[in-house]
C-alpha atoms as a PDB file:
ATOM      1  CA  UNK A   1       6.954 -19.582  -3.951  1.00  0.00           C
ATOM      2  CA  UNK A   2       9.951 -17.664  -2.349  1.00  0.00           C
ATOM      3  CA  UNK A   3       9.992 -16.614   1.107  1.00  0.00           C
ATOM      4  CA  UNK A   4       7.093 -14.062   2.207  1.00  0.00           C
ATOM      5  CA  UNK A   5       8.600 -10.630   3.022  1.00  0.00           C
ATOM      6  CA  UNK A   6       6.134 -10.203   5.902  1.00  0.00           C
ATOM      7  CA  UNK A   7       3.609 -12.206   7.158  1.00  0.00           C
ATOM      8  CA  UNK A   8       0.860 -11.108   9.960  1.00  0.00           C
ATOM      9  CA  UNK A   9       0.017 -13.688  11.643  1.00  0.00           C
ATOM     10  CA  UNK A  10      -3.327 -14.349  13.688  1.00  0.00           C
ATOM     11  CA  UNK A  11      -3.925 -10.558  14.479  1.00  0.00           C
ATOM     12  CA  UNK A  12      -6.153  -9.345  17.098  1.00  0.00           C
ATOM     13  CA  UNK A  13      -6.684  -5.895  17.874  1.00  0.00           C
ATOM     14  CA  UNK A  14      -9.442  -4.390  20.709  1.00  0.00           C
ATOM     15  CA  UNK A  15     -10.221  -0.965  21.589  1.00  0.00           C
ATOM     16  CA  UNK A  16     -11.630  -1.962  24.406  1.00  0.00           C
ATOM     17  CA  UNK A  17     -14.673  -3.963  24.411  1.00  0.00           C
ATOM     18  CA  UNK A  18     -15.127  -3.515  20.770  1.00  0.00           C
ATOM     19  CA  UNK A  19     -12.825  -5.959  18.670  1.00  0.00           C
ATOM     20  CA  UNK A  20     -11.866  -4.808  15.453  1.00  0.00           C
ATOM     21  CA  UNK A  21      -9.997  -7.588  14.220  1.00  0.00           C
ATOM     22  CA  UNK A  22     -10.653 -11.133  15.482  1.00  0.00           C
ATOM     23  CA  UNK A  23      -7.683 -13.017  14.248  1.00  0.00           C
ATOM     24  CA  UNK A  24      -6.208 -11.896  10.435  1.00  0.00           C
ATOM     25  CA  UNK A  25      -3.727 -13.566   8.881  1.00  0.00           C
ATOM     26  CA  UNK A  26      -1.857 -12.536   5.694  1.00  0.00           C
ATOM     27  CA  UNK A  27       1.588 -12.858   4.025  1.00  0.00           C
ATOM     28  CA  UNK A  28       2.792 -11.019   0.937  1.00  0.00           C
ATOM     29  CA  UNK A  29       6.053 -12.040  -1.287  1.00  0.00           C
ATOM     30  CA  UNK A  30       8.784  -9.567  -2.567  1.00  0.00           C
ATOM     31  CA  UNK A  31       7.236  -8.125  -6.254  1.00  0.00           C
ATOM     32  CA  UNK A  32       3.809  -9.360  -5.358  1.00  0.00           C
ATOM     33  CA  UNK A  33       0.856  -7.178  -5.494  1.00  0.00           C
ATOM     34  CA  UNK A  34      -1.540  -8.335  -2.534  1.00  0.00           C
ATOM     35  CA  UNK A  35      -4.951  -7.337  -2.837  1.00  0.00           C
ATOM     36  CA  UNK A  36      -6.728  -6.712   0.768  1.00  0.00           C
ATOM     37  CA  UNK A  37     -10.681  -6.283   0.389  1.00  0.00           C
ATOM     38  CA  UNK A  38     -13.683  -5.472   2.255  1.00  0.00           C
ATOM     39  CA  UNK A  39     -16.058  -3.456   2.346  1.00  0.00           C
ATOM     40  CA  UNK A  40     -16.371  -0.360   4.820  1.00  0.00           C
ATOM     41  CA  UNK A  41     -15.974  -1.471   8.514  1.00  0.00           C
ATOM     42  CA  UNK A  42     -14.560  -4.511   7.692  1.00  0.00           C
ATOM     43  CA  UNK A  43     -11.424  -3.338   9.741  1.00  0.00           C
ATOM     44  CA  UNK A  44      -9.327  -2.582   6.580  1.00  0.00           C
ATOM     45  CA  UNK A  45      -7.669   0.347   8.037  1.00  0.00           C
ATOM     46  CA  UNK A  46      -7.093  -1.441  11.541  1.00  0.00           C
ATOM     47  CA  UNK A  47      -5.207  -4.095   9.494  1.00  0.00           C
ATOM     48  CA  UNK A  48      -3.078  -1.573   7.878  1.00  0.00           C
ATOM     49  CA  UNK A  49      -2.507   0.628  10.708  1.00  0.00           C
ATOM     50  CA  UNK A  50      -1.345  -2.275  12.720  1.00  0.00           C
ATOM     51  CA  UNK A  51       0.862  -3.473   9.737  1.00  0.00           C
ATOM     52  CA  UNK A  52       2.939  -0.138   9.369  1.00  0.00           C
ATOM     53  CA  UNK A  53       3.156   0.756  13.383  1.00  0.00           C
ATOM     54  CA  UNK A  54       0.375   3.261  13.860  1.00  0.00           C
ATOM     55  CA  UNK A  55      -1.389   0.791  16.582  1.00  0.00           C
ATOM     56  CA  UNK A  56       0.305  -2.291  18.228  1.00  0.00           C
ATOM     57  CA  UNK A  57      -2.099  -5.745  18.108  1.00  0.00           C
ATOM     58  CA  UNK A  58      -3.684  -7.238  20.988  1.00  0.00           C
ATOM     59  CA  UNK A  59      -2.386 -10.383  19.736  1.00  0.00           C
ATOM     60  CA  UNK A  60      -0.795 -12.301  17.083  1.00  0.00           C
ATOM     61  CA  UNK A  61       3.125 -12.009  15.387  1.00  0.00           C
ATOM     62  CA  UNK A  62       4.259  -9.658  13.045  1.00  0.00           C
ATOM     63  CA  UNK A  63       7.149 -11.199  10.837  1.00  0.00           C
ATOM     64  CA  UNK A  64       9.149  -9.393   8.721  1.00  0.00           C
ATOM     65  CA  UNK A  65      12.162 -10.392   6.876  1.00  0.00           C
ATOM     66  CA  UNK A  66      12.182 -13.031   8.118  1.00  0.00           C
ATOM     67  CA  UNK A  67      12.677 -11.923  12.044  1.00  0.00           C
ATOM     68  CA  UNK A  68       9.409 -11.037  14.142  1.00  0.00           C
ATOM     69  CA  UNK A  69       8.981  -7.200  14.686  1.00  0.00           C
ATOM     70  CA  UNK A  70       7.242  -5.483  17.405  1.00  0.00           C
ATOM     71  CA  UNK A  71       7.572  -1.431  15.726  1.00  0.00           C
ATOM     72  CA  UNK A  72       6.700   0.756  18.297  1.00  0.00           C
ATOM     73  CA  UNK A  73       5.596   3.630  15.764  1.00  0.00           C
ATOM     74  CA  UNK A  74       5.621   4.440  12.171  1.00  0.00           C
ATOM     75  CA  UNK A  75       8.606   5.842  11.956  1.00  0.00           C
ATOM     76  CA  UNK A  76      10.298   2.466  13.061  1.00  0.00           C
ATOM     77  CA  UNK A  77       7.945   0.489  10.506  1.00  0.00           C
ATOM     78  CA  UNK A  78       9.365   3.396   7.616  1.00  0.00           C
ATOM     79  CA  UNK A  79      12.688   2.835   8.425  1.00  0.00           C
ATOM     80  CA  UNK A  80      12.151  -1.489   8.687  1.00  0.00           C
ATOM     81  CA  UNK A  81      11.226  -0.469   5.062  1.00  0.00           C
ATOM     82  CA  UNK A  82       7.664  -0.575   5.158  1.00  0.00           C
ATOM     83  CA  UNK A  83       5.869   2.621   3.938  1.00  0.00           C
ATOM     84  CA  UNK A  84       1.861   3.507   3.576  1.00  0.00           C
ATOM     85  CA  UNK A  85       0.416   5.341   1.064  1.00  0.00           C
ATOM     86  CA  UNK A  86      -2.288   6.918   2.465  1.00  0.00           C
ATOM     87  CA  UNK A  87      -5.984   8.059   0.849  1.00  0.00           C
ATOM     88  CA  UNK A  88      -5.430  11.332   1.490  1.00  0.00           C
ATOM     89  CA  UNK A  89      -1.704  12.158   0.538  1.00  0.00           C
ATOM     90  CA  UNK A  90       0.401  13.909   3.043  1.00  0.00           C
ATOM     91  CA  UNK A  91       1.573  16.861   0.541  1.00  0.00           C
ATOM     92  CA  UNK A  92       1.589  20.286   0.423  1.00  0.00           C
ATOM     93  CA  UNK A  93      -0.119  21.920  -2.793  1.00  0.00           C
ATOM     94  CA  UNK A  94       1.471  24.647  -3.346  1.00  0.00           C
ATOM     95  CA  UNK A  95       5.475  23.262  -3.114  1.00  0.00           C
ATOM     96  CA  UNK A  96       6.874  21.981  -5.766  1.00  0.00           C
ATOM     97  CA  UNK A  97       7.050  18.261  -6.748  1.00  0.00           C
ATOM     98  CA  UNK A  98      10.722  18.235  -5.920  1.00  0.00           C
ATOM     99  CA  UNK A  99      10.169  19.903  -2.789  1.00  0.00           C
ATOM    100  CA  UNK A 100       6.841  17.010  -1.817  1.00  0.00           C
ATOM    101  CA  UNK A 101       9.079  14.479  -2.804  1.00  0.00           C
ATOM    102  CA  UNK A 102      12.248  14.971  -1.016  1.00  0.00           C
ATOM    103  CA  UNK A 103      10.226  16.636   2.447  1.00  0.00           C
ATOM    104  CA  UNK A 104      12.073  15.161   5.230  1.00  0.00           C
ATOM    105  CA  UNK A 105      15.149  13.692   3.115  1.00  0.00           C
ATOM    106  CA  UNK A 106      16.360  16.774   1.894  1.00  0.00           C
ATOM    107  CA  UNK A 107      19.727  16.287  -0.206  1.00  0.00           C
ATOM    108  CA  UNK A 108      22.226  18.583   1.128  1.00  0.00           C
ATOM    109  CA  UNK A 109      24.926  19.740  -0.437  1.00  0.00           C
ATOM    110  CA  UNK A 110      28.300  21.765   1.433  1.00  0.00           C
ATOM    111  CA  UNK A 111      29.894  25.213   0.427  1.00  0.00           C
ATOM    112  CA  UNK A 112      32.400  26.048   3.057  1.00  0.00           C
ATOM    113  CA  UNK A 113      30.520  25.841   6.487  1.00  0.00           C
ATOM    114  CA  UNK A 114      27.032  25.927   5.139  1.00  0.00           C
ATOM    115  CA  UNK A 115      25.008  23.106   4.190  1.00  0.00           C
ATOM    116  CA  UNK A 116      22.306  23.986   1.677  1.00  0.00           C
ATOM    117  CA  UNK A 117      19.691  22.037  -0.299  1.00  0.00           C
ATOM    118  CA  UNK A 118      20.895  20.601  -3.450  1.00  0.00           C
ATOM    119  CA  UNK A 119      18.116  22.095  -5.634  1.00  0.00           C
ATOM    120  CA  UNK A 120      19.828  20.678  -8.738  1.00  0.00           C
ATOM    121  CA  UNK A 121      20.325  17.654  -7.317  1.00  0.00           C
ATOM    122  CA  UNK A 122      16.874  17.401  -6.339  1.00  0.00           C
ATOM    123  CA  UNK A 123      15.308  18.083  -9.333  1.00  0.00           C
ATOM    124  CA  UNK A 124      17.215  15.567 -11.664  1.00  0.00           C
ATOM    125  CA  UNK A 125      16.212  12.631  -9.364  1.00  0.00           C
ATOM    126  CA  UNK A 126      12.763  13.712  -8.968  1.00  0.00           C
ATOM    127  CA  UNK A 127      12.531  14.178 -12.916  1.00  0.00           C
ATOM    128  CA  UNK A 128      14.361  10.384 -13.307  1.00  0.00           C
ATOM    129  CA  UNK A 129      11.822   8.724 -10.935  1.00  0.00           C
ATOM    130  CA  UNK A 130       8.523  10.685 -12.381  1.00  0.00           C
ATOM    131  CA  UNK A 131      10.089   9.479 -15.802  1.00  0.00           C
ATOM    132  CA  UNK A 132      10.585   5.561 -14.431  1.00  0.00           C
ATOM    133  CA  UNK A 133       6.887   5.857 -13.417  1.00  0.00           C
ATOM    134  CA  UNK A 134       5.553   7.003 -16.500  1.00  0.00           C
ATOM    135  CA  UNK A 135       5.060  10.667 -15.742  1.00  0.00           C
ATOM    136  CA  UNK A 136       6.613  13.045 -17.926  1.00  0.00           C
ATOM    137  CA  UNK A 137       6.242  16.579 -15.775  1.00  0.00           C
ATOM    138  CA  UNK A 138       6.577  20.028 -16.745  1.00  0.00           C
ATOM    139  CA  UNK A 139       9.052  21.251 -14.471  1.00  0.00           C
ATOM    140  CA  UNK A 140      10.657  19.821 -11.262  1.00  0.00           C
ATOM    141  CA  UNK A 141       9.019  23.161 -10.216  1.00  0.00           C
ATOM    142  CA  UNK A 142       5.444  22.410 -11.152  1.00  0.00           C
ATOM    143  CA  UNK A 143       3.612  22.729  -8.179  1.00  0.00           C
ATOM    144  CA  UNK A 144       1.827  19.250  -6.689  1.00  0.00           C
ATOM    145  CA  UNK A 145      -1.467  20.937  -6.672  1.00  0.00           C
ATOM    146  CA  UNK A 146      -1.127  21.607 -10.397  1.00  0.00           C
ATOM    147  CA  UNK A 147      -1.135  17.662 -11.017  1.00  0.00           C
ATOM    148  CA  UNK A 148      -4.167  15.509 -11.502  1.00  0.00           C
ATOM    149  CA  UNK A 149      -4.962  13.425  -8.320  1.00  0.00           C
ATOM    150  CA  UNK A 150      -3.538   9.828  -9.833  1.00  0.00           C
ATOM    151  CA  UNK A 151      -0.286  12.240 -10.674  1.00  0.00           C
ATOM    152  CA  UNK A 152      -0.316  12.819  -7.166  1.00  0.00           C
ATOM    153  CA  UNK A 153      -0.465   9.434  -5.976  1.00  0.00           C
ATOM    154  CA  UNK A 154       2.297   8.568  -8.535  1.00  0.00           C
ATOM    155  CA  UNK A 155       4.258  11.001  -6.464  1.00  0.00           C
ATOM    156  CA  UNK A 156       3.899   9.409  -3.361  1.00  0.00           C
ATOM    157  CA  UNK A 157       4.327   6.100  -4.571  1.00  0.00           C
ATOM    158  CA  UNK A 158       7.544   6.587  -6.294  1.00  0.00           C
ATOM    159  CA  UNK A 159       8.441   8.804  -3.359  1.00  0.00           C
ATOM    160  CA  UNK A 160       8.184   5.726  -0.957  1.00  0.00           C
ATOM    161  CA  UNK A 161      10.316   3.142  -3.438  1.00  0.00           C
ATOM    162  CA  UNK A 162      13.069   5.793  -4.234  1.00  0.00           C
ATOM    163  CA  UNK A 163      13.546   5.850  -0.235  1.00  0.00           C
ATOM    164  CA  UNK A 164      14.148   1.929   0.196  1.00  0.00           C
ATOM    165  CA  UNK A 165      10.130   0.739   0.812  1.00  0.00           C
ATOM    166  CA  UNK A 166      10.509  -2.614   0.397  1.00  0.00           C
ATOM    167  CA  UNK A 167       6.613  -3.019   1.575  1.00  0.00           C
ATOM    168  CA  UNK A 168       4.342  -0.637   0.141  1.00  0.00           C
ATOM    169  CA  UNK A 169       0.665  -0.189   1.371  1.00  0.00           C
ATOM    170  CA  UNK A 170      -1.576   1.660  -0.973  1.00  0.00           C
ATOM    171  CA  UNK A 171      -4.999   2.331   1.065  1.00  0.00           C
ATOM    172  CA  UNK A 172      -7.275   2.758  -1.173  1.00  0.00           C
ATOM    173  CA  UNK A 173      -5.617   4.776  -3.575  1.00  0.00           C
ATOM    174  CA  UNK A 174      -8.234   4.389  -6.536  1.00  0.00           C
ATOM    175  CA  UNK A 175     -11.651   5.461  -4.665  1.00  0.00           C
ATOM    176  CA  UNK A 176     -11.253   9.248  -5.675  1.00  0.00           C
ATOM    177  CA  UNK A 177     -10.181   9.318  -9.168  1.00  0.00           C
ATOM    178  CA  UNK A 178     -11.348   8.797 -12.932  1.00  0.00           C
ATOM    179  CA  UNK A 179     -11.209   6.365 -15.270  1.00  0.00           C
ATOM    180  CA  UNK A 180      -8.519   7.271 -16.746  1.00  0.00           C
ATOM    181  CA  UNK A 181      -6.441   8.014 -13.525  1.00  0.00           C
ATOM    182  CA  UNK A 182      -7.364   5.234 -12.029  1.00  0.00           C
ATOM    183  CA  UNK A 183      -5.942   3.722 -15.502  1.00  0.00           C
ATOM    184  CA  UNK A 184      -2.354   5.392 -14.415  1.00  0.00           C
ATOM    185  CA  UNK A 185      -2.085   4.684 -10.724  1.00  0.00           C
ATOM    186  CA  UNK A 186      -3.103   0.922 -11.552  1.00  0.00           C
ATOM    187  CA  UNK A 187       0.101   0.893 -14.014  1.00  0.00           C
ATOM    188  CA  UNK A 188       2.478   2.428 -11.798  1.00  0.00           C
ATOM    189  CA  UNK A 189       1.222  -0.225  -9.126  1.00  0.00           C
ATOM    190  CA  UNK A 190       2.640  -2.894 -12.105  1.00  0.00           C
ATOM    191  CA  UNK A 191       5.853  -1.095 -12.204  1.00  0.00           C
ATOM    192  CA  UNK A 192       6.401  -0.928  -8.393  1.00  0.00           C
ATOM    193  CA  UNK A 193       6.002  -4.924  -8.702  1.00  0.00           C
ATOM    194  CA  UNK A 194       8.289  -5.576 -11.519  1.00  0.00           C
ATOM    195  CA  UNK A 195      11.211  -3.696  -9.254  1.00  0.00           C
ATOM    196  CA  UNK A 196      10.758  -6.429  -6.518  1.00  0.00           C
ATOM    197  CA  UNK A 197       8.635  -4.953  -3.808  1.00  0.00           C
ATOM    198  CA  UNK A 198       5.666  -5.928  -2.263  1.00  0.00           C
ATOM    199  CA  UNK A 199       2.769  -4.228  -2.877  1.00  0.00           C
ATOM    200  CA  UNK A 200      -0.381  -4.644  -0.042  1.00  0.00           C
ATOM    201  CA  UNK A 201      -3.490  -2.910  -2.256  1.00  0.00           C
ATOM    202  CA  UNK A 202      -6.505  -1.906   0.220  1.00  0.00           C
ATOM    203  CA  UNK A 203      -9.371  -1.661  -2.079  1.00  0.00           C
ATOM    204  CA  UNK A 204     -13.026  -2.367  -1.687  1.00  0.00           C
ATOM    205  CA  UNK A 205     -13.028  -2.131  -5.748  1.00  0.00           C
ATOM    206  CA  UNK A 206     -12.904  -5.722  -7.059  1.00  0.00           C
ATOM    207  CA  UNK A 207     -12.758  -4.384 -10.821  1.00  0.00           C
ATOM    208  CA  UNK A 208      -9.428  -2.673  -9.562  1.00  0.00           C
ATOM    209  CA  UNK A 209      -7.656  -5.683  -7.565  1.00  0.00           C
ATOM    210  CA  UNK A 210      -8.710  -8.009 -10.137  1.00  0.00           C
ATOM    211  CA  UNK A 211      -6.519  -5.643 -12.371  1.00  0.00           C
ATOM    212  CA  UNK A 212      -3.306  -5.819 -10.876  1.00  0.00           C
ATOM    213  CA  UNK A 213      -3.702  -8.318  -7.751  1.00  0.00           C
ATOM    214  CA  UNK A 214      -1.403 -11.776  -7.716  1.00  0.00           C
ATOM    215  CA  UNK A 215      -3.477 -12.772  -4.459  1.00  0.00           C
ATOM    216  CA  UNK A 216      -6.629 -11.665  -2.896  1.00  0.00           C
ATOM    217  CA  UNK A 217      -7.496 -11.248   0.661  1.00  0.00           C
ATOM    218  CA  UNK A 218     -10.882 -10.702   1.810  1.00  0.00           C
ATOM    219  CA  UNK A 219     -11.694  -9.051   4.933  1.00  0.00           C
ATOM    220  CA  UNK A 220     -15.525  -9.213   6.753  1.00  0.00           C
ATOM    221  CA  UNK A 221     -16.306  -7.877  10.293  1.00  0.00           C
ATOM    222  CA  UNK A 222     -12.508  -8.226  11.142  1.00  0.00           C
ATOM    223  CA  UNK A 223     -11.964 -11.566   9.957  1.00  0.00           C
ATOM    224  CA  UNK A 224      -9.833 -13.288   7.174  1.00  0.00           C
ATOM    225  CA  UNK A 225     -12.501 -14.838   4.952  1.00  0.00           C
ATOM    226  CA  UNK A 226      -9.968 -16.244   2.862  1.00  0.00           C
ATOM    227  CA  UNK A 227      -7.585 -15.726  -0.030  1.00  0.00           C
ATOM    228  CA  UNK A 228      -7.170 -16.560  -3.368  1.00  0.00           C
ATOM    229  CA  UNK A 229      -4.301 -16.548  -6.504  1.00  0.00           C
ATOM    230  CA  UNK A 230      -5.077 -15.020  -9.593  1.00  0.00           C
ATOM    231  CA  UNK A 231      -7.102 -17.249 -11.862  1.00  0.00           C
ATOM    232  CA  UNK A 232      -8.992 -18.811  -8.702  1.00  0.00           C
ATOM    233  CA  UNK A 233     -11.189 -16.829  -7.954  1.00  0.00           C
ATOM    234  CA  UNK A 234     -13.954 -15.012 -10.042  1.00  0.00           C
ATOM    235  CA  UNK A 235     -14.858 -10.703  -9.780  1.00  0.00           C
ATOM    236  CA  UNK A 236     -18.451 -12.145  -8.866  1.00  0.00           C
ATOM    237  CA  UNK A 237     -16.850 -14.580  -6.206  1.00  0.00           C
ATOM    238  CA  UNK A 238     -14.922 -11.836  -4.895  1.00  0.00           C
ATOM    239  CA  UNK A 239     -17.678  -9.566  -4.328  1.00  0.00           C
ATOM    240  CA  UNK A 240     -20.077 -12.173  -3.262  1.00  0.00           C
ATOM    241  CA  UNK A 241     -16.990 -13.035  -0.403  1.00  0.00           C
ATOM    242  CA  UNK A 242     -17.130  -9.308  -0.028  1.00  0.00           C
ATOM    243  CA  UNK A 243     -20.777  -9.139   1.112  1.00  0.00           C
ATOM    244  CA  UNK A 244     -20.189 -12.109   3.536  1.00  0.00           C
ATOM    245  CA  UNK A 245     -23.861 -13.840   2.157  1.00  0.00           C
ATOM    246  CA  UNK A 246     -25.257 -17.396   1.632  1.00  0.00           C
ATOM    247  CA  UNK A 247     -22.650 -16.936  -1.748  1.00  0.00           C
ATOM    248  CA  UNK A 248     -19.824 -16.815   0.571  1.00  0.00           C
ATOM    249  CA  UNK A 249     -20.225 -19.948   2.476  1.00  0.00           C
ATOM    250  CA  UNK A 250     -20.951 -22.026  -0.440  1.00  0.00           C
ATOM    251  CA  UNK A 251     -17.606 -20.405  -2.429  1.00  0.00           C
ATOM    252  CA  UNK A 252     -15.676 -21.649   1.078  1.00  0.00           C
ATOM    253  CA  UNK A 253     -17.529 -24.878   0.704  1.00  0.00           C
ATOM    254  CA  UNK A 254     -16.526 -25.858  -2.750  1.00  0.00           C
ATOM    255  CA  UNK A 255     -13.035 -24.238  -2.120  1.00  0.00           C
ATOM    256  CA  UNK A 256     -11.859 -26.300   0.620  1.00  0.00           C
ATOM    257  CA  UNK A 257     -12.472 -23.087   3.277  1.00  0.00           C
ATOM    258  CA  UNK A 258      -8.710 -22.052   1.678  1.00  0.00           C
ATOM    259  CA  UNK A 259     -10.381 -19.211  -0.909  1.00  0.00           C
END
């Protein structure tokens, strides 16, 4: 197994007197798909938040590349190369896909002393990358909110890889959508993989990690339960480690306390 990418190690974070995380520890490879589960309030979105910069941990190291990292917000996380996903996609409805997609990076292009956006520009790289992830659109001018919500979250994905995400958190980017959605988003997730970078999947869906996941991370009251490779671990172990019962103890028991 190459080197990880990143690795948290031992994270603590408080607000106070309450302690959301009590000591987490994860690492995640380059083109590995890293399943994080628990169910709600198992400090998930801490864990995340203090991954991409949002909050800074009470304790513990963050190592990344390699070197360890202390990003002060998420803007020095995005530009490390480490870019979140989020549940409910920062996107504006009624712009156009190219427009969502390049918000912030705008191409720019020079005719005499002005500097305009490079519409055409643009629009072929946003049709390319839809294309690479399996999404044939319209029109570079479709509007986002004219695209079905796993469309949408293709978007954003490919969004964050075309701009140089070399770790990409999807938090729980499944929970809202179909079947057959959820079918599409779980494929581009295989696609972002096979191109090398690291994938951390927040899910409380085991069905869904046990789909795409290479390891599995399980989360309970803000503690590492454990993690598990692919063909180690059953859905019904998974779930059982989920719900932190009687199930859970005996799993760590036969499983060396390493699941």
């Amino acid at each position: 197994m190459s080197e990880p990418i990143i690795q948290m190690r031992n994270i603590e974070k408080h607000f106070g007197s309450v302690i959301a995380l009590a000591g987490v520890s994860l690492d995640v490879q380059p083109g590995e798909c890293h399943c994080l589960l628990g169910d709600n309030g198992a400090g998930k979105s801490t864990f995340i938040k203090t991954m991409s910069g949002v909050h800074k941990p009470t304790s513990g190291e963050i190592i990344f590349e390699g070197k360890q990292m202390a990003f002060s917000d998420p803007a020095a996380a995005i530009t490390a190369g480490i870019a979140t996903v989020h549940q409910h996609l920062a996107m504006i409805p009624l712009m156009s896909v190219t427009r969502n997609f390049f918000m912030g990076n705008e191409p720019i292009k020079r005719i005499g002393p002005l500097r305009l956006f490079d519409q055409r520009l643009a629009n072929r790289v946003t049709m390319e990358q839809m294309r690479t992830m399996g999404i044939n659109l319209r029109s570079p001018d479709q509007a986002v909110g004219t695209l079905s919500g796993g469309e949408r979250q293709t978007v954003a994905i490919a969004r964050a890889v075309h701009f140089g995400a070399k770790v990409l958190i999807l938090d729980e980017p499944t929970s809202a959508l179909g079947v057959r959605q959820t079918a599409n988003v779980l494929s581009t997730v295989d696609k972002v993989r096979k191109q090398g970078v690291a994938v951390v999947f927040i899910t409380h869906n085991v069905r869904h990690a046990m789909a795409v996941g290479d390891r599995f991370t399980v989360l309970n009251r803000g503690k590492t339960l454990g993690t598990a490779e692919r063909g180690g671990v059953t859905p019904e172990e998974l779930q059982d480690l989920m719900a932190g019962g009687q199930e859970m103890v005996e799993l760590e028991s036969s499983l060396g306390g390493t699941v």
